[in-house]
PDB file of N, CA and C in Angstrom:
ATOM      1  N   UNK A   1      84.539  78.767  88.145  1.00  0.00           N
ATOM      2  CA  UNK A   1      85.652  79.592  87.755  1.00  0.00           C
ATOM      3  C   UNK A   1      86.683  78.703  87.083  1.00  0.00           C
ATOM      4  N   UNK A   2      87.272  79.037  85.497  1.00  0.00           N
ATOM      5  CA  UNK A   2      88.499  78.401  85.209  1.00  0.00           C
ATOM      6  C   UNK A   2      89.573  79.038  86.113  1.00  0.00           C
ATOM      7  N   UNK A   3      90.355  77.549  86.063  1.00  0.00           N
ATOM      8  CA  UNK A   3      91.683  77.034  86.964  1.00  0.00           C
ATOM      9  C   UNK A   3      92.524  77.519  85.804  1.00  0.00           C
ATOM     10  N   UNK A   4      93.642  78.191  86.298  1.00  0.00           N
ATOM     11  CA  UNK A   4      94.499  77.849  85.001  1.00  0.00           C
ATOM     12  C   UNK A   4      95.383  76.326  85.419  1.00  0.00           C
ATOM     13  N   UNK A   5      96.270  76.257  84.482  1.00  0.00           N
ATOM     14  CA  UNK A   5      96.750  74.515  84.330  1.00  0.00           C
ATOM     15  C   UNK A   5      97.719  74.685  85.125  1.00  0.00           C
ATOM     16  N   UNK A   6      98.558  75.472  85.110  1.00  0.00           N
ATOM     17  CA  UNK A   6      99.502  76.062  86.075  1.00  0.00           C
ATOM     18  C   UNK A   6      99.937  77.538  86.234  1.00  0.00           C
ATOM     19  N   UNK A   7     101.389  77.700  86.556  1.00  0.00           N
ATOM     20  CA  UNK A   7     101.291  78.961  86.314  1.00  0.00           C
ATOM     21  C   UNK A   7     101.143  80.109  85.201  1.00  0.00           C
ATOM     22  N   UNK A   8     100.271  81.406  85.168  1.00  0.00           N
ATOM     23  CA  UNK A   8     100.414  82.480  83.957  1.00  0.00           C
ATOM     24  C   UNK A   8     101.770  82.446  83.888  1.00  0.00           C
ATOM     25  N   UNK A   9     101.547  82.020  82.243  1.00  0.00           N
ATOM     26  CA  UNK A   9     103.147  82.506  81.295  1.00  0.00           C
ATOM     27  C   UNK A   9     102.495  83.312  80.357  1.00  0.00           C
ATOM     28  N   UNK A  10     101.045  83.818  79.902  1.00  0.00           N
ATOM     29  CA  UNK A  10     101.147  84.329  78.812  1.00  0.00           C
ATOM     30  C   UNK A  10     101.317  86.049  79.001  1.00  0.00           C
ATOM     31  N   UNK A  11     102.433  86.464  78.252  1.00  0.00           N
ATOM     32  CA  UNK A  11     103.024  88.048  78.252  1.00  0.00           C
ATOM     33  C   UNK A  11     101.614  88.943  78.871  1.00  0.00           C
ATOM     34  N   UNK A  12     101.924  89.484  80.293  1.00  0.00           N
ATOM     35  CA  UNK A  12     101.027  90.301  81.089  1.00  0.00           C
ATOM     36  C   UNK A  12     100.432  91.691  79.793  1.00  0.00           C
ATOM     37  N   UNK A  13     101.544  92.000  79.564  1.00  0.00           N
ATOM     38  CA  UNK A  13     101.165  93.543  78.352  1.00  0.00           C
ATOM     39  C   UNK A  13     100.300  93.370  77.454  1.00  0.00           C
ATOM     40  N   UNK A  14      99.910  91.916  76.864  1.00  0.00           N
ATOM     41  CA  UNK A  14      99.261  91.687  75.217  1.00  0.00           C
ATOM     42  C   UNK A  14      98.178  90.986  76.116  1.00  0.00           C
ATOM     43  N   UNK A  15      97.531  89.821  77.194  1.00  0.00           N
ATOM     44  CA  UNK A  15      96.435  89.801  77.946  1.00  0.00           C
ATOM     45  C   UNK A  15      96.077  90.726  78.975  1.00  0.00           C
ATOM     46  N   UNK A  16      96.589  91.590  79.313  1.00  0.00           N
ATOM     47  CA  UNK A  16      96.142  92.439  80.367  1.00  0.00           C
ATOM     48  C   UNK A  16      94.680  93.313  79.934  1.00  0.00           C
ATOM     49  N   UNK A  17      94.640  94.029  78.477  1.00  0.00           N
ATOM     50  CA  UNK A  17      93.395  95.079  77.608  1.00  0.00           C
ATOM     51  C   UNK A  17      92.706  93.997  77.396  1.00  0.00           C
ATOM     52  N   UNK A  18      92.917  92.482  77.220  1.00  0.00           N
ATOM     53  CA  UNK A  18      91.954  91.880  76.983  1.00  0.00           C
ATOM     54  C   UNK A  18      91.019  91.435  77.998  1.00  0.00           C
ATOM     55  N   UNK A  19      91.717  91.389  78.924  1.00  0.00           N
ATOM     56  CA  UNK A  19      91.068  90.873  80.226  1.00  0.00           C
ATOM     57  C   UNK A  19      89.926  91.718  80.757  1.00  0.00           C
ATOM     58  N   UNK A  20      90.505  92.721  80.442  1.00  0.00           N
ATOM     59  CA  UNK A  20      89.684  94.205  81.218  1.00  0.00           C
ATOM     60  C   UNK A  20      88.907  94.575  80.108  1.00  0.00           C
ATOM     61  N   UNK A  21      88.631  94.268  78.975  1.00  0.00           N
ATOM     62  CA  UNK A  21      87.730  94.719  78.239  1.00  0.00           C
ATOM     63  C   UNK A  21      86.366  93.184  78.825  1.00  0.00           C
ATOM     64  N   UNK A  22      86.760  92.321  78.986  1.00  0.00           N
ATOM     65  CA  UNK A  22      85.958  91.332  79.840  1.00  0.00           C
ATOM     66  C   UNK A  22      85.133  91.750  80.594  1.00  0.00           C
ATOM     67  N   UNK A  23      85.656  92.746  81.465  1.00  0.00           N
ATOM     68  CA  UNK A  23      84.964  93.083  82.782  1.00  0.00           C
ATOM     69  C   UNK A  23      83.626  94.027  82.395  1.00  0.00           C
ATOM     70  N   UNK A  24      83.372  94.188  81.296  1.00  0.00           N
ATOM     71  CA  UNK A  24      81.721  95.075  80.941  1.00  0.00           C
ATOM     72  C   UNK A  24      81.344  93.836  80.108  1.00  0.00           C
ATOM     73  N   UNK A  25      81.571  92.715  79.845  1.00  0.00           N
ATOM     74  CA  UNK A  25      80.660  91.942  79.003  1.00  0.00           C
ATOM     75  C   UNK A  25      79.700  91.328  79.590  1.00  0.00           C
ATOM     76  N   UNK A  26      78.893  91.109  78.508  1.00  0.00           N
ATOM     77  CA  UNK A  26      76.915  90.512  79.393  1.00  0.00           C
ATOM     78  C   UNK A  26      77.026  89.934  80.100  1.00  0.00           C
ATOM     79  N   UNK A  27      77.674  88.329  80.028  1.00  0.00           N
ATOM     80  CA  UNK A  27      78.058  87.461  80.801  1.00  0.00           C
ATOM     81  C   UNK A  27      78.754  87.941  82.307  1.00  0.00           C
ATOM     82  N   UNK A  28      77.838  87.496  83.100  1.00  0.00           N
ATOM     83  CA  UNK A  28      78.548  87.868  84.738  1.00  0.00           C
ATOM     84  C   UNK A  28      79.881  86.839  85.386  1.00  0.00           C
ATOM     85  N   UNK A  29      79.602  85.512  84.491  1.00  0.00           N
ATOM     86  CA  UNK A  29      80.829  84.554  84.825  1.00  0.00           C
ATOM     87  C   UNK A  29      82.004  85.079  83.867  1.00  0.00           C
ATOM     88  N   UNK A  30      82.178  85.370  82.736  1.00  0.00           N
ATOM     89  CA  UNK A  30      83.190  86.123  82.123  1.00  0.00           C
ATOM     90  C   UNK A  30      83.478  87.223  83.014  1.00  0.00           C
ATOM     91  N   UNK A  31      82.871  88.102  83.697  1.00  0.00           N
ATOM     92  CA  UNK A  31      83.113  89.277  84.340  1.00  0.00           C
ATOM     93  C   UNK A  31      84.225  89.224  85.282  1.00  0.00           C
ATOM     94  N   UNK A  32      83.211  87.997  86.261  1.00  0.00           N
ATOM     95  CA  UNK A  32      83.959  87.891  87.469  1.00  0.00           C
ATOM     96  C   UNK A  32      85.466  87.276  87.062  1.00  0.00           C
ATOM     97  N   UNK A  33      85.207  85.946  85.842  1.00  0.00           N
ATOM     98  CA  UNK A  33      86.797  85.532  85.436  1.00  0.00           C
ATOM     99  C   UNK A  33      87.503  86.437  85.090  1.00  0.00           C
ATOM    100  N   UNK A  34      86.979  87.488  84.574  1.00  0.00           N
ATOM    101  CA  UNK A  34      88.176  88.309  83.898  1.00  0.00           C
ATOM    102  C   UNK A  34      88.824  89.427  85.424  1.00  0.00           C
ATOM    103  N   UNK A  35      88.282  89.448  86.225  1.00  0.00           N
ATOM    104  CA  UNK A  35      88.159  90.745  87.665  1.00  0.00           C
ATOM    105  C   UNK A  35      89.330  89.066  88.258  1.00  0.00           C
ATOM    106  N   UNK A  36      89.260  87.813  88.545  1.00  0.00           N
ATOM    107  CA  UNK A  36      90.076  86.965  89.252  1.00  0.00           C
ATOM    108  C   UNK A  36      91.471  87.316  88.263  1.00  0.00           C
ATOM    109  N   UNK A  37      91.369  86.824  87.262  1.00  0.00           N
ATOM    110  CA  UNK A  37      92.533  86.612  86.175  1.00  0.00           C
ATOM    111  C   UNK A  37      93.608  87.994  86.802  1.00  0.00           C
ATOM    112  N   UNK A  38      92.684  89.317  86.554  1.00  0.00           N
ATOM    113  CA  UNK A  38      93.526  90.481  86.181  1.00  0.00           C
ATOM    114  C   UNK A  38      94.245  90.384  88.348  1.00  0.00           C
ATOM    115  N   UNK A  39      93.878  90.016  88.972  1.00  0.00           N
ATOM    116  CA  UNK A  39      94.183  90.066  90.378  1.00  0.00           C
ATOM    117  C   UNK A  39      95.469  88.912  90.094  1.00  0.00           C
ATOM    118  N   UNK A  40      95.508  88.297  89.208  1.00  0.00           N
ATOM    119  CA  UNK A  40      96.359  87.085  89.588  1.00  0.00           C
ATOM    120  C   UNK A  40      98.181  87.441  88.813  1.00  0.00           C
ATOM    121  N   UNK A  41      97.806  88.620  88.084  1.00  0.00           N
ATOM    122  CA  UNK A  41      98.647  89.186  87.458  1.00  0.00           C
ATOM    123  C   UNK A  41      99.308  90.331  88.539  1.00  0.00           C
ATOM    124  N   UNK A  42      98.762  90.639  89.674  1.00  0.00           N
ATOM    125  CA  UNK A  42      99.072  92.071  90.434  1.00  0.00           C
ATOM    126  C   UNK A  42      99.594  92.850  89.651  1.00  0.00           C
ATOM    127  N   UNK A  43     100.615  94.200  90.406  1.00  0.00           N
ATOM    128  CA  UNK A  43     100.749  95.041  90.071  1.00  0.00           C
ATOM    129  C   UNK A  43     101.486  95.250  88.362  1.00  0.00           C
ATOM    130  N   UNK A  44     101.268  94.608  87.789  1.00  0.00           N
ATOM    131  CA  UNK A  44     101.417  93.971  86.626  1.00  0.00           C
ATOM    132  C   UNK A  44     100.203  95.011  85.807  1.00  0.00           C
ATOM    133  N   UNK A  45      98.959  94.759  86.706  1.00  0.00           N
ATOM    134  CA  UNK A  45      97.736  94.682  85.880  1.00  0.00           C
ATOM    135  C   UNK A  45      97.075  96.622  86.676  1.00  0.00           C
ATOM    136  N   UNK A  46      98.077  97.172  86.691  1.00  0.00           N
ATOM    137  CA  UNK A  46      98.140  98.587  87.521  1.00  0.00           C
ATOM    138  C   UNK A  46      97.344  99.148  86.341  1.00  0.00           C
ATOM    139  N   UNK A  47      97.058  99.249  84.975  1.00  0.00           N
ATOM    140  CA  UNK A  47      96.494 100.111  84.212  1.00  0.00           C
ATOM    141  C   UNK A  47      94.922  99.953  84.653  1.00  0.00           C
ATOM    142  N   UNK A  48      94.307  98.301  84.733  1.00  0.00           N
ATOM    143  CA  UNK A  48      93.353  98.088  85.194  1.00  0.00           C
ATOM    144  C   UNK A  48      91.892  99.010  86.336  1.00  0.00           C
ATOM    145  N   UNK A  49      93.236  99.507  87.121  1.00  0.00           N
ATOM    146  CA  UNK A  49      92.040  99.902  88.606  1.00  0.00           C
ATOM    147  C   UNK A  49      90.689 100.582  88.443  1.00  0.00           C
ATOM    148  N   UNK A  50      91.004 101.599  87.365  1.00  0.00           N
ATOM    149  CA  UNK A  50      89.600 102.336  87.206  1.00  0.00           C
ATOM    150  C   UNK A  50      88.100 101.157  86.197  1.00  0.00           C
ATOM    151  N   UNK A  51      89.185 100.589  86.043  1.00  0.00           N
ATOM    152  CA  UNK A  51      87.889  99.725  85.611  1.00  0.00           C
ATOM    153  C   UNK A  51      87.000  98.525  86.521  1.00  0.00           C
ATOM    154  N   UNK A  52      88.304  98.178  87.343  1.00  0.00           N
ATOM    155  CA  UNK A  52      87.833  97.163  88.622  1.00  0.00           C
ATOM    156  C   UNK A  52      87.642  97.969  89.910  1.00  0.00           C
ATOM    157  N   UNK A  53      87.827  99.491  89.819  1.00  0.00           N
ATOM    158  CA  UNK A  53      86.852 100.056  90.454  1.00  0.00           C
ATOM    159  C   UNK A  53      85.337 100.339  89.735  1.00  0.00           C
ATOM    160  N   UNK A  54      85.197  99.944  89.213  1.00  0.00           N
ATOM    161  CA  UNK A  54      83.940 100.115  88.247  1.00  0.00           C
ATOM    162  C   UNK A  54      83.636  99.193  88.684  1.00  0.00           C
ATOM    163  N   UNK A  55      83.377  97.694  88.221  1.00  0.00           N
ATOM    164  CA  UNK A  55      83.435  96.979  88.714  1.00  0.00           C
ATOM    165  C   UNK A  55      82.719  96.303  89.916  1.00  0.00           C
ATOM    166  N   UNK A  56      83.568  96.983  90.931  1.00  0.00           N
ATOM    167  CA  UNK A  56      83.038  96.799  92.713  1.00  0.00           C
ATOM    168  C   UNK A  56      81.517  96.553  92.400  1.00  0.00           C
ATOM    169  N   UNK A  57      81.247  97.818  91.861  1.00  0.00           N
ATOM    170  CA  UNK A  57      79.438  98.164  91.697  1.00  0.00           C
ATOM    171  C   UNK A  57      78.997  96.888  90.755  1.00  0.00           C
ATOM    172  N   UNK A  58      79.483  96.153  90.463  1.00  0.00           N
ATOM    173  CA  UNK A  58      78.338  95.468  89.050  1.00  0.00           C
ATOM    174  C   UNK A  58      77.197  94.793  90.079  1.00  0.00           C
ATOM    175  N   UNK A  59      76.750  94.476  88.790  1.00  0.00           N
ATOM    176  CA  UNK A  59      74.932  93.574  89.688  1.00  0.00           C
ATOM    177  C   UNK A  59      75.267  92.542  90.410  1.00  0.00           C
ATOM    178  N   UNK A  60      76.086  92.078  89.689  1.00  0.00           N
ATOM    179  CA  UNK A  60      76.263  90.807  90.256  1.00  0.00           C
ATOM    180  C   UNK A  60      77.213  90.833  91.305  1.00  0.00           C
ATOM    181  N   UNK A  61      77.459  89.974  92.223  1.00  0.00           N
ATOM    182  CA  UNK A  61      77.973  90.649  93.903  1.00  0.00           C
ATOM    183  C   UNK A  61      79.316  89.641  93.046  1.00  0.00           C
ATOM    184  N   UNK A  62      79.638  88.336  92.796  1.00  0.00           N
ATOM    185  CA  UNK A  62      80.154  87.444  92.164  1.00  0.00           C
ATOM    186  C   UNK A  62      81.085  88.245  91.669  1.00  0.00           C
ATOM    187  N   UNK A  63      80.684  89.245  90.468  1.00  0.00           N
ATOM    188  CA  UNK A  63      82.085  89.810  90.139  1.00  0.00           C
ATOM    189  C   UNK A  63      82.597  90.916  91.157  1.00  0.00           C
ATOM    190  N   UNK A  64      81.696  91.564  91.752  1.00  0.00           N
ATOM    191  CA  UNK A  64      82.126  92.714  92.238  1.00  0.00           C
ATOM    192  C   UNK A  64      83.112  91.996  93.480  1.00  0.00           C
ATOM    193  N   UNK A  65      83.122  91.043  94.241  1.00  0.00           N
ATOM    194  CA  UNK A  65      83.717  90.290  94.849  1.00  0.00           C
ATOM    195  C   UNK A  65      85.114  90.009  94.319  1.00  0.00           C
ATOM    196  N   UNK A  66      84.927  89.435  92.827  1.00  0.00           N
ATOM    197  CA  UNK A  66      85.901  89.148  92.355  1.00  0.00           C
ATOM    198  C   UNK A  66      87.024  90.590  92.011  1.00  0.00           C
ATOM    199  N   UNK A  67      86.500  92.036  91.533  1.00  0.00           N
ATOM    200  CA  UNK A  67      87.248  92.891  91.559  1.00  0.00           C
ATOM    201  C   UNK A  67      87.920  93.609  93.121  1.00  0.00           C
ATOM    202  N   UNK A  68      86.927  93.445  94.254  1.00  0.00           N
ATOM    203  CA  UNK A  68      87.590  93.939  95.098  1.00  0.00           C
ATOM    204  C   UNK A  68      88.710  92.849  95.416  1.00  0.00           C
ATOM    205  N   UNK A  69      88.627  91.530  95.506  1.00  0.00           N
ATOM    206  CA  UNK A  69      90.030  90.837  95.829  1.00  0.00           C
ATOM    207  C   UNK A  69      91.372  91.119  94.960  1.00  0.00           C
ATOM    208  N   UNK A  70      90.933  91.446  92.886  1.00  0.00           N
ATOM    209  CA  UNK A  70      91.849  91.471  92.291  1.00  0.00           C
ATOM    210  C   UNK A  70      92.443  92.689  92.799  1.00  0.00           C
ATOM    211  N   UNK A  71      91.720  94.009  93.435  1.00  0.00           N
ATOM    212  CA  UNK A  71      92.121  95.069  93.739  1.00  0.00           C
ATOM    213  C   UNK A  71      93.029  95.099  94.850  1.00  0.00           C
ATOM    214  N   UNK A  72      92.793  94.302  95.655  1.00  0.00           N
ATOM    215  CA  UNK A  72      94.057  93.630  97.227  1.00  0.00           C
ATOM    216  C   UNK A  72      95.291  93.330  96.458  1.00  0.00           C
ATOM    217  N   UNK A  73      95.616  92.439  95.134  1.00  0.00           N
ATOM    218  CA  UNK A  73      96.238  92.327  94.925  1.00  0.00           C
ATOM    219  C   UNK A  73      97.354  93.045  94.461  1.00  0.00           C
ATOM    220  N   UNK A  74      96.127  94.032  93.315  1.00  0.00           N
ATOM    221  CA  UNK A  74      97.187  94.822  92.205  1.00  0.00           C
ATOM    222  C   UNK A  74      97.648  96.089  92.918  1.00  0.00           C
ATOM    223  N   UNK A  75      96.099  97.242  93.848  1.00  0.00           N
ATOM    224  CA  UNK A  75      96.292  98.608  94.392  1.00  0.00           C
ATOM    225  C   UNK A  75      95.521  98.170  95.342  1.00  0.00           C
ATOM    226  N   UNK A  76      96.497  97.774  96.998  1.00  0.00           N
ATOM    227  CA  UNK A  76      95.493  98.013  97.816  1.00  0.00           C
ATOM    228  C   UNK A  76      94.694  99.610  98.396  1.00  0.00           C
ATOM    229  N   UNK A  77      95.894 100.418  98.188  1.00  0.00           N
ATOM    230  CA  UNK A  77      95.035 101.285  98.101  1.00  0.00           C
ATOM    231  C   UNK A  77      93.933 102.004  97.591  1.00  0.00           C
ATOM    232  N   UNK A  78      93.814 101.700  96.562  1.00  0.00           N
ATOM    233  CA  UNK A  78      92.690 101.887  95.358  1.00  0.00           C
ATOM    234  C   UNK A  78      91.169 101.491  96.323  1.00  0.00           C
ATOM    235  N   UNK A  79      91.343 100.798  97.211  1.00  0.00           N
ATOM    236  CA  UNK A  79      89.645 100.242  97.940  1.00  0.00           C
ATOM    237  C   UNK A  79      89.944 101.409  99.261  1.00  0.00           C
ATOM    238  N   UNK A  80      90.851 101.907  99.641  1.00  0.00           N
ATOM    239  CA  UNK A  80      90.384 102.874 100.863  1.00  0.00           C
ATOM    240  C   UNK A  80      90.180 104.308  99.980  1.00  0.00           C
ATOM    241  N   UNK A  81      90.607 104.202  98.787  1.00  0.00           N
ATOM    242  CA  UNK A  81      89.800 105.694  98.660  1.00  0.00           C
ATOM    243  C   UNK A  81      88.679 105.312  97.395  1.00  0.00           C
ATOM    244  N   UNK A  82      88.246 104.326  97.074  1.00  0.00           N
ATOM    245  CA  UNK A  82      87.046 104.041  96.606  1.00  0.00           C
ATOM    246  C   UNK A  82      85.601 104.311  97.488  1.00  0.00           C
ATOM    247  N   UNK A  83      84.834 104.864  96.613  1.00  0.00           N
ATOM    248  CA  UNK A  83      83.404 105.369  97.223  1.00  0.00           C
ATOM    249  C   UNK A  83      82.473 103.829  96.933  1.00  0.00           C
ATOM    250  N   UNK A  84      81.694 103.492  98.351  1.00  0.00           N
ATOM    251  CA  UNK A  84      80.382 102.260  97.590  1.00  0.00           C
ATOM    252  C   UNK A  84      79.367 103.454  97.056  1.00  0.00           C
ATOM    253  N   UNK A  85      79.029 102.342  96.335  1.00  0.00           N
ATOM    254  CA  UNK A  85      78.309 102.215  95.386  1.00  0.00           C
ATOM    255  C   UNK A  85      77.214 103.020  95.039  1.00  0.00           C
TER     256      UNK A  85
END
């Protein structure tokens, strides 16, 4: 997983669609980075949920891991009324 160098400064509004368009690409390590990133932004990254409820389900457990933590961050509620998979 990239580290960032320190803390996110780059404007939440103009990386936030990019991040989350991440989360369906082939690559499962892009997935999961983009499902950590958008968690590290919280409720910031509130447009996100329906997609990192999507997410939960991917193949890979790696990202789906990675969206349910970003989901603690941004809507914890969003995981008690989420259905598995």
């Amino acid at each position: 997983m990239l580290e960032p160098a320190g803390p996110l400064t780059t404007e939440p509004p103009a990386v936030i669609p990019i991040l989350e368009r991440f989360l369906t690409n082939a690559n499962c390590v892009w997935r999961g980075d983009a499902a950590w990133a958008l968690g590290q932004y919280g409720t910031l990254a509130t447009s996100t949920v329906p997609s990192l409820l999507t997410a939960l389900n991917d193949t890979n457990a790696r990202v789906g891991m990675f969206a349910g933590n970003a989901l603690r961050e941004i809507a914890p509620g969003a995981l008690t009324n989420a259905s598995p998979g």
